[in-house]
N, C-alpha and C. Protein backbone atom coordinates (compact mmCIF):
# COMPACT_ATOMS: atom_id res chain seq x y z
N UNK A 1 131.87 113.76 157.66
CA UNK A 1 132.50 113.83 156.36
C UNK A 1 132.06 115.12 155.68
N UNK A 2 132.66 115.83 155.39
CA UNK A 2 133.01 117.00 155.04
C UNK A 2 132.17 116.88 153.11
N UNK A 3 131.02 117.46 152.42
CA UNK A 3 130.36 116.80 151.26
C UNK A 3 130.85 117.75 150.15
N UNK A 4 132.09 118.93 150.11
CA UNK A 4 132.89 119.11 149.24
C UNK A 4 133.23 119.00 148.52
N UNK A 5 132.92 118.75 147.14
CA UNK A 5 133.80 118.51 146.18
C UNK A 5 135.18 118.73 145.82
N UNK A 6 135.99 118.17 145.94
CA UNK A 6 137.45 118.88 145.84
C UNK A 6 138.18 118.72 144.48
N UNK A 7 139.18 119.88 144.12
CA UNK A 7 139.83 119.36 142.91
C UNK A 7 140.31 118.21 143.12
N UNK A 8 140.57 117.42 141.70
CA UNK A 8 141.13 115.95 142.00
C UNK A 8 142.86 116.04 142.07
N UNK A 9 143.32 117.70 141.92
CA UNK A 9 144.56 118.08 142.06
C UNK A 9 145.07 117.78 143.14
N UNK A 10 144.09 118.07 144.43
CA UNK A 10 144.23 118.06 145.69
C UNK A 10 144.13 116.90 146.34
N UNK A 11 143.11 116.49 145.98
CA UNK A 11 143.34 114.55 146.43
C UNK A 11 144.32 113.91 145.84
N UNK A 12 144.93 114.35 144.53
CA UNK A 12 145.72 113.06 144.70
C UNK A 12 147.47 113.86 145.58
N UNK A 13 147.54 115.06 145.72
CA UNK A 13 148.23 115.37 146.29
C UNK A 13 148.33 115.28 148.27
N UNK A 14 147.19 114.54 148.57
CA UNK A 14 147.34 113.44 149.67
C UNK A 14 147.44 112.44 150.17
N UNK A 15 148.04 111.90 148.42
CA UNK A 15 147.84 110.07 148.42
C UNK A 15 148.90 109.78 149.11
N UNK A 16 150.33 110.25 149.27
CA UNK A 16 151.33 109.68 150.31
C UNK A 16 150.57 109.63 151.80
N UNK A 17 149.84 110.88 152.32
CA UNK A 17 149.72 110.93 153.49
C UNK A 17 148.04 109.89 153.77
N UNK A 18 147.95 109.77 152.71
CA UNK A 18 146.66 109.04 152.67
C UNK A 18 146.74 107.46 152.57
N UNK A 19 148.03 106.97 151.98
CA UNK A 19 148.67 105.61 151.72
C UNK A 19 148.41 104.70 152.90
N UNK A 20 149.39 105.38 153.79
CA UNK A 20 149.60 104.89 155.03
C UNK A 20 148.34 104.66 155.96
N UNK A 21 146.91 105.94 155.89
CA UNK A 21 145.93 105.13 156.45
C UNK A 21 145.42 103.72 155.53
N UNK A 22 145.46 103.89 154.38
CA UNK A 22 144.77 102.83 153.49
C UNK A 22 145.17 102.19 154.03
N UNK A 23 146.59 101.28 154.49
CA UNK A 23 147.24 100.31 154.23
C UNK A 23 147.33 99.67 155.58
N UNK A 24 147.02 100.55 156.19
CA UNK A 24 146.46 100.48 158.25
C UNK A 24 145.28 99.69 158.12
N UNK A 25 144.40 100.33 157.55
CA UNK A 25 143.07 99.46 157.19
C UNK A 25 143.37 98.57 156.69
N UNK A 26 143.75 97.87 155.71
CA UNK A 26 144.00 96.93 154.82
C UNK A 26 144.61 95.67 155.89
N UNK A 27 145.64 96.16 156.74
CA UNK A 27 146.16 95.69 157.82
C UNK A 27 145.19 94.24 158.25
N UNK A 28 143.98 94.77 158.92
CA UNK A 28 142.92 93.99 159.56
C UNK A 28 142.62 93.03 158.62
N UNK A 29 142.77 93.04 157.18
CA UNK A 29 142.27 91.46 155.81
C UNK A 29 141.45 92.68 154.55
N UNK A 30 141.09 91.53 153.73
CA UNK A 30 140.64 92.34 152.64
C UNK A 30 139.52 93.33 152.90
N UNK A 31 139.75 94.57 151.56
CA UNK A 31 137.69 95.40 152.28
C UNK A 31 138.09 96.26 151.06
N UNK A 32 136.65 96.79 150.71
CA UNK A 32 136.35 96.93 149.23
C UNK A 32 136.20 98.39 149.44
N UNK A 33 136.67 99.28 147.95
CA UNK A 33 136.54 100.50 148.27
C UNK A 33 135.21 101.22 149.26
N UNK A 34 134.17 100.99 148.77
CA UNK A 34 133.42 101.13 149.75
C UNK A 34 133.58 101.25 151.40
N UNK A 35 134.17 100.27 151.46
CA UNK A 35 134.48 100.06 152.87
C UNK A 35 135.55 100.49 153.57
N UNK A 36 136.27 100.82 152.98
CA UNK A 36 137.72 101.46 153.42
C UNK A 36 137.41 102.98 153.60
N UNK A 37 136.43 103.23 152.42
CA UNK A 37 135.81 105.25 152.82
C UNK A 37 134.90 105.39 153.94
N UNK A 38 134.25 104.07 154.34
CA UNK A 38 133.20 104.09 155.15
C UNK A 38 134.67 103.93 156.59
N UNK A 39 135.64 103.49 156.92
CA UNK A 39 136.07 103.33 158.08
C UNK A 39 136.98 104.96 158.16
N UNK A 40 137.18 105.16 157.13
CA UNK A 40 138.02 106.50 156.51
C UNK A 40 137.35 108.37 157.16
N UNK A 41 136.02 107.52 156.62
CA UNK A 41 135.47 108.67 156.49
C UNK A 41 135.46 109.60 155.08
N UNK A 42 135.48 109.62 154.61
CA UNK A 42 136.44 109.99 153.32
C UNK A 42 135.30 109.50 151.99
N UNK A 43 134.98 110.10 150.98
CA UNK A 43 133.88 109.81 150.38
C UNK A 43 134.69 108.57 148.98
N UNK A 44 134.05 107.68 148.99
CA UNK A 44 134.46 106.84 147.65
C UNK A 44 135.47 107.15 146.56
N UNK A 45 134.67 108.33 146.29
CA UNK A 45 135.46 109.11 145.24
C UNK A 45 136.80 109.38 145.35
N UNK A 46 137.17 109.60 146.21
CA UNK A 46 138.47 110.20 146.80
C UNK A 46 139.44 109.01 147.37
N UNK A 47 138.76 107.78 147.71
CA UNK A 47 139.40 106.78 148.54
C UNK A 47 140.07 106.16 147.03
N UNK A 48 139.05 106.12 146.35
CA UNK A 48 139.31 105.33 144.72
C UNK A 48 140.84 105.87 144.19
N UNK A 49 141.11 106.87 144.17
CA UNK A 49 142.45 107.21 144.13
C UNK A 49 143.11 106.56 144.57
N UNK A 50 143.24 107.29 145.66
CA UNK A 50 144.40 106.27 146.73
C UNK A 50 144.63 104.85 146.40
N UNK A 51 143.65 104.07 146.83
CA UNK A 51 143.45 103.01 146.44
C UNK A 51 144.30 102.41 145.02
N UNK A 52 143.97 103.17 143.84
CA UNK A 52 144.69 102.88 143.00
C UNK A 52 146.00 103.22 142.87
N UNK A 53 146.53 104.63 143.33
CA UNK A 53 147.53 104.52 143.78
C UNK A 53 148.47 103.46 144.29
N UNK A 54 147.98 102.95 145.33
CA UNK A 54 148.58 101.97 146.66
C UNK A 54 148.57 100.70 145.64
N UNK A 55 147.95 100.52 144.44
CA UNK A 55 148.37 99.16 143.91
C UNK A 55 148.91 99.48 142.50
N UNK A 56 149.14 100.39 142.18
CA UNK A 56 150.04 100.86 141.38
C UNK A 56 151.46 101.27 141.49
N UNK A 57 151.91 101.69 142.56
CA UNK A 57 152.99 101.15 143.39
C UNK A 57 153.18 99.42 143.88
N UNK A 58 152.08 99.20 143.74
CA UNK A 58 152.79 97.41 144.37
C UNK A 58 152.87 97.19 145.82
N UNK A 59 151.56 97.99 146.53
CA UNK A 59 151.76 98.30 148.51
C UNK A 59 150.21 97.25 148.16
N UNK A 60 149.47 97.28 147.59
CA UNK A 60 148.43 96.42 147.39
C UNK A 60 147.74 95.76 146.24
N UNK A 61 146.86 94.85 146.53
CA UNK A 61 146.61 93.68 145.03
C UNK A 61 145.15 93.47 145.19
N UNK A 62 144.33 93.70 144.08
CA UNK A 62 143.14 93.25 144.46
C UNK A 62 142.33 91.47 144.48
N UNK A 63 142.09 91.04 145.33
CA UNK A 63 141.54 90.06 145.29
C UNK A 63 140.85 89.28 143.95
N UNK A 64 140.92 88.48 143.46
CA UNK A 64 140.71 87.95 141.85
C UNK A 64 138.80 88.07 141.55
N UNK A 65 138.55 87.49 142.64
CA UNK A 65 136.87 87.42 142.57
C UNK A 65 136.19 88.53 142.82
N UNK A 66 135.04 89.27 142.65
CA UNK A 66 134.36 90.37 143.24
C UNK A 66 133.00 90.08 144.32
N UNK A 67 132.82 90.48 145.22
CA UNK A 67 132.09 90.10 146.22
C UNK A 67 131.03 90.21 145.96
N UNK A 68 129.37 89.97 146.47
CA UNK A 68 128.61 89.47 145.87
C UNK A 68 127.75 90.96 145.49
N UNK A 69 128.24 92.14 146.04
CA UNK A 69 128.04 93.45 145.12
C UNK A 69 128.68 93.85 143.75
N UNK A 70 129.64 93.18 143.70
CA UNK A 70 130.01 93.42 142.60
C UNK A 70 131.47 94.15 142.59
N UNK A 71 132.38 94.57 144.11
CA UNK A 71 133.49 94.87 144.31
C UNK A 71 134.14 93.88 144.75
N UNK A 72 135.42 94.46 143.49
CA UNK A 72 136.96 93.78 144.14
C UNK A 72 137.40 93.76 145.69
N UNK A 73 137.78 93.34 146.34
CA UNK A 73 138.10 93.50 147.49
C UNK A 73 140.08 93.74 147.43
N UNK A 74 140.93 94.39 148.67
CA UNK A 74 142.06 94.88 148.13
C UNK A 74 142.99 94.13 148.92
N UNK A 75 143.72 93.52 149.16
CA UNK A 75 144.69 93.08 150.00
C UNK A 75 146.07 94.01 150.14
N UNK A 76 146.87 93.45 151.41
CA UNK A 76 148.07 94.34 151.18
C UNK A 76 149.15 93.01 150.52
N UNK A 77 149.90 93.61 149.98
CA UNK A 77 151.15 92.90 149.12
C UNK A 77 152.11 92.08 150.15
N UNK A 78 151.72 90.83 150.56
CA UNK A 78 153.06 90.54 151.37
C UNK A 78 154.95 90.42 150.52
N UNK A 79 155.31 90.84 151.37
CA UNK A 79 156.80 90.95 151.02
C UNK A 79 157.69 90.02 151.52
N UNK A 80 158.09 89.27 150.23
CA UNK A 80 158.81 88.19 150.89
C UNK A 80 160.18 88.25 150.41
């Protein structure tokens, strides 16, 4: 992982191409930002975008309870 700081211009200008891994991950059941940067590679900071992104569009929903750290966990949106 690359320890860069990047403009946040630039991250969020990879959230389309970045969507589609989130939502790959998400695929396998719920997992908390944390954990989605840790399979990513990709530092927190940057996943947190996306992330909000992807449920601000309505591609994902976060789980109601927070796990026993204290994160939401994210599901993907089934479409019915």
């Amino acid at each position: 992982m690359n320890d860069k700081v990047r403009d946040p211009r630039e991250i969020m200008r990879d959230e389309m191409l970045m969507r589609d891994k989130v939502l790959a991950i998400l695929n396998d059941g719920p997992k908390t930002v944390p954990e989605i940067a840790e399979v990513m590679d990709y530092p927190v900071s940057e996943v947190m975008y996306w992330v909000m992104a992807a449920r601000k569009y309505g591609y994902i929903e976060e789980i109601k309870e927070p796990t026993e750290d204290d994160y939401f966990q994210y599901k993907l949106v089934k479409n019915e």
